[in-house]
Protein backbone atom coordinates (compact mmCIF):
# COMPACT_ATOMS: atom_id res chain seq x y z
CA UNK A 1 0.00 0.00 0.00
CA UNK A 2 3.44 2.12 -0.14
CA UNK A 3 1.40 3.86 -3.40
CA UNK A 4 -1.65 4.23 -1.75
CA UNK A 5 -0.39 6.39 1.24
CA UNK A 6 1.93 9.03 -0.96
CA UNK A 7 -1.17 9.23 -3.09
CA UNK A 8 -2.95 9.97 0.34
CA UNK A 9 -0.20 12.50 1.21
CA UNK A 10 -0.40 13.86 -2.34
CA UNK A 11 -4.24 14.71 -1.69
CA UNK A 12 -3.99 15.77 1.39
CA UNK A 13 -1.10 18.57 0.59
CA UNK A 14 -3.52 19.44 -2.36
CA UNK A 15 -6.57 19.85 -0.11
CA UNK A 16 -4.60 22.84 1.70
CA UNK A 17 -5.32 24.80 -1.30
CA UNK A 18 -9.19 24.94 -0.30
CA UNK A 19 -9.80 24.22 3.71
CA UNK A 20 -7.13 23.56 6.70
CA UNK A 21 -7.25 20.34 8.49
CA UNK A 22 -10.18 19.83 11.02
CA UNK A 23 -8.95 19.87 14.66
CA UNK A 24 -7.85 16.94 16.36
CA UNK A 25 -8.85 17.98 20.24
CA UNK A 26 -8.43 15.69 23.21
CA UNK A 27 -11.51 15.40 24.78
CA UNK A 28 -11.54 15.97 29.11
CA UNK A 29 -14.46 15.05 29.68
CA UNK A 30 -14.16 11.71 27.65
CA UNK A 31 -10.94 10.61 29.19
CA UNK A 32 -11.52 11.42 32.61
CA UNK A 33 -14.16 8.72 32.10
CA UNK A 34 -12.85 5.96 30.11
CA UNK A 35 -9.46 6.74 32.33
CA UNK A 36 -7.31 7.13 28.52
CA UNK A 37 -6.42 9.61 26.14
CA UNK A 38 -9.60 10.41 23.90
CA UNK A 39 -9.24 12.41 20.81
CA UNK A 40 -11.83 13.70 18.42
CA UNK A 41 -10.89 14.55 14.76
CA UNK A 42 -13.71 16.76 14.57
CA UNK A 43 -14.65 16.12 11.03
CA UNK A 44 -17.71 17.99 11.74
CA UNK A 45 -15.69 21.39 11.72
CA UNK A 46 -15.21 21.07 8.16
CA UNK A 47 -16.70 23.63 5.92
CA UNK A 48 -19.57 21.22 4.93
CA UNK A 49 -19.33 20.15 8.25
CA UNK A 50 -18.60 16.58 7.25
CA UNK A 51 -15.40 14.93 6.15
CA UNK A 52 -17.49 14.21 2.55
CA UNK A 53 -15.49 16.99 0.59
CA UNK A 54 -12.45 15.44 1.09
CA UNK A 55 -13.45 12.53 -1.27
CA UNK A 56 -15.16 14.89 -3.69
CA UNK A 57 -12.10 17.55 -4.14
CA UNK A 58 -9.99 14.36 -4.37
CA UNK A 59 -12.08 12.91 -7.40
CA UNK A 60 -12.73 16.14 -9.25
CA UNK A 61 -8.86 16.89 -8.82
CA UNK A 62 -8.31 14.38 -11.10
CA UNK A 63 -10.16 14.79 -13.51
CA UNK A 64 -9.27 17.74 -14.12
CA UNK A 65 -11.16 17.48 -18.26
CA UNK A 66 -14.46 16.71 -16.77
CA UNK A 67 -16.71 19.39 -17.19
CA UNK A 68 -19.84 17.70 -15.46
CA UNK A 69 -20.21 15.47 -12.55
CA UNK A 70 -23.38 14.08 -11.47
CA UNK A 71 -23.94 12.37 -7.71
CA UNK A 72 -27.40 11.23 -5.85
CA UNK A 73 -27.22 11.74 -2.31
CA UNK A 74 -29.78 13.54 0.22
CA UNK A 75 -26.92 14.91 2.84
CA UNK A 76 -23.43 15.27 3.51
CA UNK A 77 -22.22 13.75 -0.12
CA UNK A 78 -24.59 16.33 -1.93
CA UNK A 79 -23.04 19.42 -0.24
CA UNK A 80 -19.50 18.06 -0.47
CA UNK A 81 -19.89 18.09 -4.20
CA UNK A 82 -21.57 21.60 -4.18
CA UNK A 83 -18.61 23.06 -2.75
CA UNK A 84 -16.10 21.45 -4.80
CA UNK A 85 -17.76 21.94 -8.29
CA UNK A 86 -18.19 25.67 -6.84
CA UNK A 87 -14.09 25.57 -6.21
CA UNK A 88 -13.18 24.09 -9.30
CA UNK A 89 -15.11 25.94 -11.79
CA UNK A 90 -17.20 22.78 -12.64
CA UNK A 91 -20.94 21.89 -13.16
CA UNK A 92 -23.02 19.57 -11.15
CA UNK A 93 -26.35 17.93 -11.34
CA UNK A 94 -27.16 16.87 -7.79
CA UNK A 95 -30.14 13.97 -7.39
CA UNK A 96 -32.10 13.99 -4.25
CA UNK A 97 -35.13 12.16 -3.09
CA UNK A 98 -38.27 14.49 -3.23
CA UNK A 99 -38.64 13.61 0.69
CA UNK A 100 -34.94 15.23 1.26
CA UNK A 101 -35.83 17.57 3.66
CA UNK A 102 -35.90 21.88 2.75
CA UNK A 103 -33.00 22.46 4.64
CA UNK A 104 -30.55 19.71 3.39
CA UNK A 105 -31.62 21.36 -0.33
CA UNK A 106 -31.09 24.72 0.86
CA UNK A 107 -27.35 23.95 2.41
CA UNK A 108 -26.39 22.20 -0.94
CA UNK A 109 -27.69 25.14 -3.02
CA UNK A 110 -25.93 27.31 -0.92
CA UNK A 111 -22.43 25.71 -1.23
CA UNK A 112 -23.20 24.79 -5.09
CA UNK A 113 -24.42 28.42 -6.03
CA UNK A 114 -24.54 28.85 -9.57
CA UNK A 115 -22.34 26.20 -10.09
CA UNK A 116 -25.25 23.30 -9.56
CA UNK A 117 -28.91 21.93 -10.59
CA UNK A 118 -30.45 20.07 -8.13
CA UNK A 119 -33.49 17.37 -9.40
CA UNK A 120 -35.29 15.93 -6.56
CA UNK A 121 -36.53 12.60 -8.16
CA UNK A 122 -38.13 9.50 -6.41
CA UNK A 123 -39.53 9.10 -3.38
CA UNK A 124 -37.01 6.77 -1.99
CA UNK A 125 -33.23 6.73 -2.86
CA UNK A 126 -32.70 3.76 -5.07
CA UNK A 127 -35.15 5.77 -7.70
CA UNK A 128 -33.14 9.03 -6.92
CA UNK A 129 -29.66 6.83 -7.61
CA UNK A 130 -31.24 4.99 -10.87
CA UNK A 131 -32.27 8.81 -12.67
CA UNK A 132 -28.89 10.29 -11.30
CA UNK A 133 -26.84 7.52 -14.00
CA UNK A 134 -29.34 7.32 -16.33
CA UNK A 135 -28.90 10.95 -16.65
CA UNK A 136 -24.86 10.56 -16.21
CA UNK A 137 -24.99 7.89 -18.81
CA UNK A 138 -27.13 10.20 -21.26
CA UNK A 139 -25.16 13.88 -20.96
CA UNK A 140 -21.29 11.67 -20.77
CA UNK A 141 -21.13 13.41 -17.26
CA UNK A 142 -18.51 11.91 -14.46
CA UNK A 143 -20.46 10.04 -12.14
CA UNK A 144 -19.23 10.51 -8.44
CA UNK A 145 -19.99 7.85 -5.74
CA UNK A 146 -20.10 8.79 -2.55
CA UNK A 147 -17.86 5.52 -1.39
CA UNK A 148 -17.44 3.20 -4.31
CA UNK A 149 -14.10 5.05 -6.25
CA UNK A 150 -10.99 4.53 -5.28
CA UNK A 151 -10.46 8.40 -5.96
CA UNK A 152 -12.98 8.93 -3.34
CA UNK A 153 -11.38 6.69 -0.94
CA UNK A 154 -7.97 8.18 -1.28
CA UNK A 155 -9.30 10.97 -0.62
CA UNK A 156 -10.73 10.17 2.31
CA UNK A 157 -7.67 8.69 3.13
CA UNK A 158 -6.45 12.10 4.28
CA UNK A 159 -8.29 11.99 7.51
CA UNK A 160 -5.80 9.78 8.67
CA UNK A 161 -2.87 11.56 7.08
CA UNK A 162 -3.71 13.94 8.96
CA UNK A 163 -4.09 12.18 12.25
CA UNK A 164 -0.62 11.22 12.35
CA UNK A 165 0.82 14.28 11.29
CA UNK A 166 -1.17 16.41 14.43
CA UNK A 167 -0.85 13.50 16.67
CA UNK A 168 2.92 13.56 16.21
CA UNK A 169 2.54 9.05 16.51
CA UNK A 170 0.50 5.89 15.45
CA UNK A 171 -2.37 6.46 18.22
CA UNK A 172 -3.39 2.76 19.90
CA UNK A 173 -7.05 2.47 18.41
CA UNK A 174 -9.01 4.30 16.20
CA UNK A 175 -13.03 4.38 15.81
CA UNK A 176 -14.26 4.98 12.73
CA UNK A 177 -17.83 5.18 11.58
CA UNK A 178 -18.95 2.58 8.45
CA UNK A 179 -21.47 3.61 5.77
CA UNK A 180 -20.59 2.58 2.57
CA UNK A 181 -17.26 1.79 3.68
CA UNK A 182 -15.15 5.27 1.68
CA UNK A 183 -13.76 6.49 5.14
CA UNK A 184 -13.17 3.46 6.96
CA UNK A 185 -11.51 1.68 3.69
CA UNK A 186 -9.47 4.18 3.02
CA UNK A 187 -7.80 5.14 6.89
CA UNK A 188 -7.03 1.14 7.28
CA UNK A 189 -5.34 1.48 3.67
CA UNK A 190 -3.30 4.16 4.96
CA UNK A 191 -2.71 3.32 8.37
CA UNK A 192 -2.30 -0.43 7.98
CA UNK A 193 -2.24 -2.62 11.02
CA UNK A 194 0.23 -0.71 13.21
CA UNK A 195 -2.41 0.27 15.21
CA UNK A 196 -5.98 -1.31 16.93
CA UNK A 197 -9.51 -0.47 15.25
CA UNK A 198 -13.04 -0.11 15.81
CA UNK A 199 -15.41 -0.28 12.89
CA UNK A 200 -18.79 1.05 14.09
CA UNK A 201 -22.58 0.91 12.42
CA UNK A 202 -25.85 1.88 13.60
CA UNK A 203 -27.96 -1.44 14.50
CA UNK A 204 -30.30 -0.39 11.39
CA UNK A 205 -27.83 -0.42 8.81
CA UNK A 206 -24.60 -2.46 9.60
CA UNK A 207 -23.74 -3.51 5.74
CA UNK A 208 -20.09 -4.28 7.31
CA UNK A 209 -21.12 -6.64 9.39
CA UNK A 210 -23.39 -8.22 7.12
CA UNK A 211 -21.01 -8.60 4.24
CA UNK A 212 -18.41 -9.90 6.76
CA UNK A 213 -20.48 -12.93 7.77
CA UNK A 214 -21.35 -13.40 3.81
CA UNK A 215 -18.29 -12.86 2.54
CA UNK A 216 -19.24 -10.26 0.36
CA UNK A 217 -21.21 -7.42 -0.29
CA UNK A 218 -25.14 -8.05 0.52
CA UNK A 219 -28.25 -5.97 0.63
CA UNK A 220 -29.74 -5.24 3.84
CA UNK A 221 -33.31 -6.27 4.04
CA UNK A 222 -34.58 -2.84 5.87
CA UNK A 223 -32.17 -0.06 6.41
CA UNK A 224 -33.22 2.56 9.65
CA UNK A 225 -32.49 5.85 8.21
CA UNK A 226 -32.46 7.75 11.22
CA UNK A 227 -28.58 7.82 11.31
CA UNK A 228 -29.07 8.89 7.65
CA UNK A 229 -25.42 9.36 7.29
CA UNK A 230 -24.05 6.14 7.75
CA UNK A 231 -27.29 4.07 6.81
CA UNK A 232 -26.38 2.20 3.90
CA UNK A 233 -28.11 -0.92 2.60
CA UNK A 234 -25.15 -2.23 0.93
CA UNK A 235 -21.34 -1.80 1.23
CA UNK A 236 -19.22 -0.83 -1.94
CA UNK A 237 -17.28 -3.38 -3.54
CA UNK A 238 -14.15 -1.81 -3.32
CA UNK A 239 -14.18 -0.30 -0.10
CA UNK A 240 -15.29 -3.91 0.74
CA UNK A 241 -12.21 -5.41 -0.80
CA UNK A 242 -10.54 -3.25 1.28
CA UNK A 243 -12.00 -3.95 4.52
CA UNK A 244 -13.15 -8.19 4.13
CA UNK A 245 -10.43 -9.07 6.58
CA UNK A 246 -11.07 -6.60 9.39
CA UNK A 247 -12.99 -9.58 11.26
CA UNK A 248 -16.44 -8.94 12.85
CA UNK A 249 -14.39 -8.97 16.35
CA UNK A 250 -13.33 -5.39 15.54
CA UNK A 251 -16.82 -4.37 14.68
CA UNK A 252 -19.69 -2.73 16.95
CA UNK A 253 -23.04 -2.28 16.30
CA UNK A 254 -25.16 0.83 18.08
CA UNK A 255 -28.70 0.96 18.35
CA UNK A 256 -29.84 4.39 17.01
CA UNK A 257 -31.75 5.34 20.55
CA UNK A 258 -28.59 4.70 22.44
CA UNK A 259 -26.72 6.73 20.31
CA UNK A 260 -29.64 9.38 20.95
CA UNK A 261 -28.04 9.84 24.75
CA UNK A 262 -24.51 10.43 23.26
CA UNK A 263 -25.79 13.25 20.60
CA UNK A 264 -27.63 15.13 23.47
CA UNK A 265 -24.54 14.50 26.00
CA UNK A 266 -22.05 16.29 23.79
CA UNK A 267 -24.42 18.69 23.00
CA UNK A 268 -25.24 19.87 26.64
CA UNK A 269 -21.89 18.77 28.65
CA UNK A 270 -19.54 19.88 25.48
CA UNK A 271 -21.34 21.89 23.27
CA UNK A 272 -20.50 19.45 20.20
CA UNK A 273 -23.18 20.14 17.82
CA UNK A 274 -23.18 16.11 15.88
CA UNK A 275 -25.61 14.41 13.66
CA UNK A 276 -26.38 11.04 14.69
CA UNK A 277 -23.81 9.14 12.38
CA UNK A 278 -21.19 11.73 13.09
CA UNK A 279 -21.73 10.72 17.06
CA UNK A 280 -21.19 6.66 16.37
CA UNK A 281 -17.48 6.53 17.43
CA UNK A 282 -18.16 8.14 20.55
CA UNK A 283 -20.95 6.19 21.71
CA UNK A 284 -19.04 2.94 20.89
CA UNK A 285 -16.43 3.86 23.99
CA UNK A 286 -18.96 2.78 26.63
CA UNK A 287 -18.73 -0.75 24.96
CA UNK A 288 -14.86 -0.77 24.62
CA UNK A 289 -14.64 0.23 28.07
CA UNK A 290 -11.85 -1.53 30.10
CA UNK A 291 -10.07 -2.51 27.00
CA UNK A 292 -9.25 1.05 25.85
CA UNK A 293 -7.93 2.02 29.53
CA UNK A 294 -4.43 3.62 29.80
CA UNK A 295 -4.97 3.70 25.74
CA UNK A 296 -4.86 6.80 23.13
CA UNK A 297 -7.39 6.49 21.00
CA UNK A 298 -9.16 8.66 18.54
CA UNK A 299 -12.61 8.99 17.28
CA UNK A 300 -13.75 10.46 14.00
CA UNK A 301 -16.71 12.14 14.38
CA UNK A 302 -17.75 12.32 10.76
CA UNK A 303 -20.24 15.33 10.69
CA UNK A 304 -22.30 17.22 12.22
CA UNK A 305 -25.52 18.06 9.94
CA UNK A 306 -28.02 18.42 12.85
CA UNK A 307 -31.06 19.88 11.91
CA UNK A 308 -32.57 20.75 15.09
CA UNK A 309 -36.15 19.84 14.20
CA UNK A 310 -34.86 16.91 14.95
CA UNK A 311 -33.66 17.43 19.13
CA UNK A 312 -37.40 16.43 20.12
CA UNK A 313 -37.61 13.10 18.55
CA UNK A 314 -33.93 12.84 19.70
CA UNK A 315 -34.72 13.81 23.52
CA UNK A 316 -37.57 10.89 23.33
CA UNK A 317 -35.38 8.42 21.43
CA UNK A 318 -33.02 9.07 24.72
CA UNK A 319 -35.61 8.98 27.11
CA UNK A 320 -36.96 5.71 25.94
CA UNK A 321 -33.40 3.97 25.67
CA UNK A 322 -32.83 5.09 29.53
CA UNK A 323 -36.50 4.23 30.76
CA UNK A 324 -36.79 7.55 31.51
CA UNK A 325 -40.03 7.41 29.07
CA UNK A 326 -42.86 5.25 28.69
CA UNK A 327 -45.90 4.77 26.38
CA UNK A 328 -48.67 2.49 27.61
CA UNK A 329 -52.37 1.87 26.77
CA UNK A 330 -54.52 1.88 29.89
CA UNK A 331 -58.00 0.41 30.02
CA UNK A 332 -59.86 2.74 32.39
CA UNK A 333 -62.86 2.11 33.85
CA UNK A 334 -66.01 4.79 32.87
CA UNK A 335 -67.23 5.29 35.88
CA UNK A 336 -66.79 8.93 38.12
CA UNK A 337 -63.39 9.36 39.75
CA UNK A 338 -61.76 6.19 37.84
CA UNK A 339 -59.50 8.82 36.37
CA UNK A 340 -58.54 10.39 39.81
CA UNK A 341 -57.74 6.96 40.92
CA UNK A 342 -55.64 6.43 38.41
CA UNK A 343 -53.43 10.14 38.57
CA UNK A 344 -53.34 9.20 42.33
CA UNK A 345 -50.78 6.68 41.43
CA UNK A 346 -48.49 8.95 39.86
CA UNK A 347 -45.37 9.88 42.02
CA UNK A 348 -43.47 13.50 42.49
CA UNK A 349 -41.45 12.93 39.48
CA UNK A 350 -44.09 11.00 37.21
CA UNK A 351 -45.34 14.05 34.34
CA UNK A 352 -48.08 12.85 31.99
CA UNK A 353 -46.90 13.57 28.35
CA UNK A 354 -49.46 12.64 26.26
CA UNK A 355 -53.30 11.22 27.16
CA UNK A 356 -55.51 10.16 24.83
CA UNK A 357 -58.67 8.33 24.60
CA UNK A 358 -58.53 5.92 21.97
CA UNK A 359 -61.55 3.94 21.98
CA UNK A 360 -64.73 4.84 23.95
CA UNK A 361 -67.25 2.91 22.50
CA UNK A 362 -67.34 0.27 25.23
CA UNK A 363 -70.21 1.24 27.79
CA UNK A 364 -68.06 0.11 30.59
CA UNK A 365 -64.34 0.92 29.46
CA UNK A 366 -62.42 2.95 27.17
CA UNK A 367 -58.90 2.72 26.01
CA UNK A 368 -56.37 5.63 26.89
CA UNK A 369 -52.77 6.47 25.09
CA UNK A 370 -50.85 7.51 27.89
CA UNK A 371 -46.80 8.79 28.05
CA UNK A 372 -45.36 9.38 30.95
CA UNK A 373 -42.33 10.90 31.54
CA UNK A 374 -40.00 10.14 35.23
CA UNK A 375 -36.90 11.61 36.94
CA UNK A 376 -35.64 7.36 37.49
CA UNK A 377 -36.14 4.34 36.01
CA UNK A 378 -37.08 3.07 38.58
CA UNK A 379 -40.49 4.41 39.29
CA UNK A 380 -41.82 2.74 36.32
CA UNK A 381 -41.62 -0.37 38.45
CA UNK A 382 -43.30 1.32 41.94
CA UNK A 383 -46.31 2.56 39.26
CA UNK A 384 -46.83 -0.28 37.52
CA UNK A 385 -47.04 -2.26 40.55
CA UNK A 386 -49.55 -0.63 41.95
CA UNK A 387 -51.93 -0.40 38.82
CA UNK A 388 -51.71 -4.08 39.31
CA UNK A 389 -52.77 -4.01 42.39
CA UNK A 390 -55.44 -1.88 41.92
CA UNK A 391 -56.82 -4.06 39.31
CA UNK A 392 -55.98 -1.69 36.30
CA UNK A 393 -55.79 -3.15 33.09
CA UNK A 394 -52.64 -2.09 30.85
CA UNK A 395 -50.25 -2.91 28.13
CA UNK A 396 -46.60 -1.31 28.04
CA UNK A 397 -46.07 -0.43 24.17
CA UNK A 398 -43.10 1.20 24.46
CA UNK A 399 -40.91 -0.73 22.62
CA UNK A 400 -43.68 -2.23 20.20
CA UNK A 401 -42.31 -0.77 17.52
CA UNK A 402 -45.47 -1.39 14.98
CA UNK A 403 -48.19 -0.53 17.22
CA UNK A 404 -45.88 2.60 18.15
CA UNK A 405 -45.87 3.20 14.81
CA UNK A 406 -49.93 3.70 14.49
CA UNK A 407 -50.62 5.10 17.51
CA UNK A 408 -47.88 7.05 19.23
């Protein structure tokens, strides 16, 4: 891979031309807690805020007789384009599901200006991604993956060029986020196996894992897009080539509520604004734990695209994970004072955040939607014990995620 990293070191020294390197920041608060050195290379500081524009500026660099590139993305690959067809001089046609939300368009446009079109086509992003080369194909435009070129993943590459070169040394273990595999590929091409690694996915779209125990690149089933940046339903071939013999011991999977606690942790103890994919490697140290102890070890945290209509579903994604939050239906007697009875039960830190009657056609019952809220865990338990002894009738939907789906 002697090739590989001058080309990385090559692209890198190039990139100075347009941004400076993100920071690389040990982290107190972290290491205090995990009792080792924790440093963030706070990819989310880059002008897109996301290390995507690394890849993209790497790509367009060489190709430097392309006058059009075309790219399908609905986040952080869209906007690294923007800016670097905006740099260059060049035109780009950007392809984004009609559901992309108004503010992901409006940041692209932004960094794009003049320089790019942007087509929202299909509903979903396999139609978005089948227009985008159709189109490519038809106006002999340069079509730019987001993972899947090894341009792309040289690029990348630079992240960990730079690592070394602030970090002064090979750290002991990196954790790296895995979407479609461009990043991770391309820092273990670089870096080689000098050092330990962590290869982290959120629970809803772990391609990695799931081409690791096929042996090859496979199609998730169902991919959970709420950690849109790193929710990918299939890993590239050749970032897969690059990563097939990382083992699945090296991997972690994060459930995206858990990861919910992290976001709003470094937002209110650090002020780290990160979107959810952006905050995997630093919710993966509370499963590493005693094995990172004494350690230096950096995180990438890959970007941090937050739109902040998003911090209420995030808040109850949290609250849920730590039990702090509960959803239940409650079959309450119609009879005067049956409600009373019921809010009677409620302790000092129980809040009622959401009642609803559901069904009141029964003469003798109807069905309530209720959330309640709680300063511990643990009072779930005291309340629920005494419904039941009271002869209350209820069913605990919290973490049904279908009926949640209909009714909550």
């Amino acid at each position: 891979m002697t090739d590989f990293a001058q080309s990385a070191r090559d692209a890198t020294k190039a990139m100075r031309e347009v941004f400076p390197p993100t920071p690389l920041l040990r982290n107190a608060h972290l290491s205090e807690r995990y009792d080792a050195d924790i440093y963030l290379k706070r990819e989310d500081l880059s002008p897109v805020r996301s290390y995507k524009l690394r890849g993209a500026f790497n790509a367009m660099r060489k190709r430097p007789d392309a006058d059009l590139f075309v790219c399908a993305s609905a986040g952080n690959h869209a906007q690294g384009v923007a800016y670097m067809c905006k740099h260059f001089g060049k035109q780009g046609v950007i392809f984004m599901p009609v559901t992309t939300p108004q503010q992901k368009i409006q940041k692209t446009s932004m960094f794009g200006g003049d320089s790019i079109e942007i087509r929202l086509t299909g509903d979903y992003f396999d139609d978005t991604l089948a227009s985008a080369q159709a189109f490519c194909a038809e106006a002999g435009g340069h079509f730019l993956s987001p993972f899947d070129d090894e341009d792309v993943i040289e690029g990348q590459a630079s992240v960990a060029v730079e690592v070394i070169e602030q970090l002064g040394r090979m750290p002991d273990h990196f954790v790296i986020p895995v979407g479609g595999g461009g990043l991770s590929a391309g820092m273990l091409s670089y870096l080689g196996t000098e050092c330990q690694y962590t290869f982290v996915e959120p629970a809803g779209g772990a391609c990695l894992r799931a081409a690791l125990e096929a042996g090859k690149p496979v199609r998730l089933e169902h991919v959970n897009t709420f950690a849109d940046g790193a929710a990918v339903g299939q890993i590239g071939q050749k970032t897969f080539a690059r990563l097939n013999g990382v083992g699945l011991a090296n991997t972690l999977t994060i459930r995206e509520d858990r990861l919910c606690t992290t976001i709003l942790e470094m937002l209110n103890v650090e002020g780290i604004v990160l979107e959810p994919a952006g905050a995997l490697s630093v919710d993966a140290l509370q499963d590493l734990g005693q094995s990172i102890k004494g350690r230096t070890v950096v995180c990438v945290t890959t970007g941090g695209n937050f739109d902040f209509e998003r911090l209420p579903e995030v808040k109850e994604r949290a609250q849920k994970y730590l039990g702090l939050k509960k959803y239940f239906i409650l079959r309450l007697p119609q009879r005067p004072g049956a409600l009373k009875d019921f809010l009677n039960f409620l302790g000092p830190e129980d809040d009622i955040a959401r009642f609803e009657y559901l069904k009141k056609s029964a003469r003798n019952y109807g069905s309530v939607l209720i959330g309640i809220e709680t300063g511990h865990a643990t009072n779930f338990d005291r309340l629920f014990s005494q419904l039941d002894a009271a002869g209350f009738t209820f069913q605990d939907i919290t973490d049904d995620d279908l009926l949640s789906q209909f009714v909550i």
